[in-house]
C-alpha atoms as a PDB file:
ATOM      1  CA  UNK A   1      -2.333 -12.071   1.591  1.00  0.00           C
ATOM      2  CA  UNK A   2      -4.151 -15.182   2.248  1.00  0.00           C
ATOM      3  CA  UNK A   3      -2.967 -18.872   2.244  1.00  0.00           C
ATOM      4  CA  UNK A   4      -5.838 -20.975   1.981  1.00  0.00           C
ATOM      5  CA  UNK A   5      -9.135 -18.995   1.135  1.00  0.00           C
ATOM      6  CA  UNK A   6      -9.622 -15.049  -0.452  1.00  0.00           C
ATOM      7  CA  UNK A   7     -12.477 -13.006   0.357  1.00  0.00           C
ATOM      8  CA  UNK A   8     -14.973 -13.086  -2.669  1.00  0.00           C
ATOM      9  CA  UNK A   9     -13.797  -9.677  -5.033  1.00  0.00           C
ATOM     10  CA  UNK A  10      -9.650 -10.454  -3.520  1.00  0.00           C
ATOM     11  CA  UNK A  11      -7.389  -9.528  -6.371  1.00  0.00           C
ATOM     12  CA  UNK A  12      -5.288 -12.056  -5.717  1.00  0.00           C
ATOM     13  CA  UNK A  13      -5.238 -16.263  -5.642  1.00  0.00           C
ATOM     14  CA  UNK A  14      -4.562 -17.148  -2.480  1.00  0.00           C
ATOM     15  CA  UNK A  15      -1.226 -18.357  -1.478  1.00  0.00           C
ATOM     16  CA  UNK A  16       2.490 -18.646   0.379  1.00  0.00           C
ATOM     17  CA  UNK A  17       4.021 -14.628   0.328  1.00  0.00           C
ATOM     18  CA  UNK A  18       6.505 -15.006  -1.854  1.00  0.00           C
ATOM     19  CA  UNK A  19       9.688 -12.546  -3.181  1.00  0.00           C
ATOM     20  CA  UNK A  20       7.287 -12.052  -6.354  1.00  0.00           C
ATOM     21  CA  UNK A  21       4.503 -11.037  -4.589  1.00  0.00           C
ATOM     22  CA  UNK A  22       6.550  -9.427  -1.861  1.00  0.00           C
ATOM     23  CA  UNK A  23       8.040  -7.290  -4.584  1.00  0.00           C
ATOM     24  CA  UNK A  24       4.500  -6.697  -6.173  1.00  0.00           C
ATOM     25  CA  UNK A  25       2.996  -5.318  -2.971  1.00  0.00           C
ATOM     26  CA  UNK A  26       5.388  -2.665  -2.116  1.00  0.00           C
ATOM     27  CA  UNK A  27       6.361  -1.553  -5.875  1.00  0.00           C
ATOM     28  CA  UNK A  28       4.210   1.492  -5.540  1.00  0.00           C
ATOM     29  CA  UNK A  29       5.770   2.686  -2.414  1.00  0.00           C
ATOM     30  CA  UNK A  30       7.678   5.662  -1.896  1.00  0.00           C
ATOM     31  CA  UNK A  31      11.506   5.725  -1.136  1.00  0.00           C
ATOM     32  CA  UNK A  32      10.667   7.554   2.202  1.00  0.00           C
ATOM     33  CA  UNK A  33       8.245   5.050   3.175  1.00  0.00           C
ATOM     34  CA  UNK A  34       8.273   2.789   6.579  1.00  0.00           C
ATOM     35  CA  UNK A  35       7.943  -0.630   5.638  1.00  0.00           C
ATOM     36  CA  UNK A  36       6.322  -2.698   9.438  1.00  0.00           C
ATOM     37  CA  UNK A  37       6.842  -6.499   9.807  1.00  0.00           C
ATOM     38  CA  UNK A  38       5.736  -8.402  12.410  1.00  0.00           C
ATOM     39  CA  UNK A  39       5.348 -12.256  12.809  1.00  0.00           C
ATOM     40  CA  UNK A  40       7.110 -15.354  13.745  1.00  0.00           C
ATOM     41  CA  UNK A  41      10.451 -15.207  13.556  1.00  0.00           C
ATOM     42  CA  UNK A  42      11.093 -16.864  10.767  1.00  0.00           C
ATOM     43  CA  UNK A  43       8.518 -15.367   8.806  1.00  0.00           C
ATOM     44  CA  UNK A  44       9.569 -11.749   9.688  1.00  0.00           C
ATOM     45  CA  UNK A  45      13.563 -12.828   8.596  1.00  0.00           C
ATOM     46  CA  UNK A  46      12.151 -13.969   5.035  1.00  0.00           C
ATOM     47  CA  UNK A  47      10.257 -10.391   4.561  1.00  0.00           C
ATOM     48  CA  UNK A  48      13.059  -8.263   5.294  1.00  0.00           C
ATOM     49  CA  UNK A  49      15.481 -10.050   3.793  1.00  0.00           C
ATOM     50  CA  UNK A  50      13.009 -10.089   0.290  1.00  0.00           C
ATOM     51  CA  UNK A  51      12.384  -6.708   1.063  1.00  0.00           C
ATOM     52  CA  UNK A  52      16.293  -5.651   1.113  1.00  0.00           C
ATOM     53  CA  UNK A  53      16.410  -7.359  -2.180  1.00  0.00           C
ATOM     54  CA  UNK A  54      13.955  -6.118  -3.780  1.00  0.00           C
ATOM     55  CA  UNK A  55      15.448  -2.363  -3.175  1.00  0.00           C
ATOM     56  CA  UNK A  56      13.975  -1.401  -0.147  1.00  0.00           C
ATOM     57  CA  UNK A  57      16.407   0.530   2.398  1.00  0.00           C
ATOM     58  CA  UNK A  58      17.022  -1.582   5.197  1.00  0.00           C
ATOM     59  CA  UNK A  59      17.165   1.167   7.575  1.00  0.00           C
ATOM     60  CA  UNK A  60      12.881   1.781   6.293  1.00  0.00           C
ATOM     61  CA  UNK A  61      12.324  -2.052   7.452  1.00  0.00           C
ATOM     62  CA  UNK A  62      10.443  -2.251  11.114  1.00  0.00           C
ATOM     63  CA  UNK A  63      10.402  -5.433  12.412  1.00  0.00           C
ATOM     64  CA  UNK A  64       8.864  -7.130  15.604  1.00  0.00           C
ATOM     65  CA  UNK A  65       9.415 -10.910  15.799  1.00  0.00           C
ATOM     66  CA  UNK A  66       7.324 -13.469  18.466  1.00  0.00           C
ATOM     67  CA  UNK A  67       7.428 -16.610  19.320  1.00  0.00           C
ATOM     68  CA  UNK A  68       9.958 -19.427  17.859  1.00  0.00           C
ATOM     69  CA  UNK A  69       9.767 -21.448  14.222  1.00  0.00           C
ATOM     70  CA  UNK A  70       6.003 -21.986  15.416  1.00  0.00           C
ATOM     71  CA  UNK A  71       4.999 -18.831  16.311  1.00  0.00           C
ATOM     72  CA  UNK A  72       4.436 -19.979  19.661  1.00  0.00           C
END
């Protein structure tokens, strides 16, 4: 996912991850499958939580969070 610029050939326009797209990404994932999140704190809270709503089994979810609101 990218928020300001796409490599030439990305499938995708670039912008903010989003529940939609969120959704979109892991669609074709198994039920047994590890989902790994890792960012800024707040960032990594928005994923899992869209993840756990979009059907994913929280106990799949890996998450590693850094930094504060800034990622600092």
């Amino acid at each position: 996912m990218y928020t300001r610029r796409a490599p030439s050939g990305w499938p995708h326009s670039p912008g903010r991850l989003d529940v939609t797209r969120l959704a979109a990404s892991v669609q074709t994932l198994g039920d047994d499958a590890l989902t790994f999140v890792c960012g800024a704190t707040p960032f990594v809270e928005f994923v899992a939580d869209a993840l756990v709503r979009s059907g994913r089994d929280p106990a799949r979810i890996r998450t590693e969070r850094y930094g504060g609101a800034d990622g600092a």
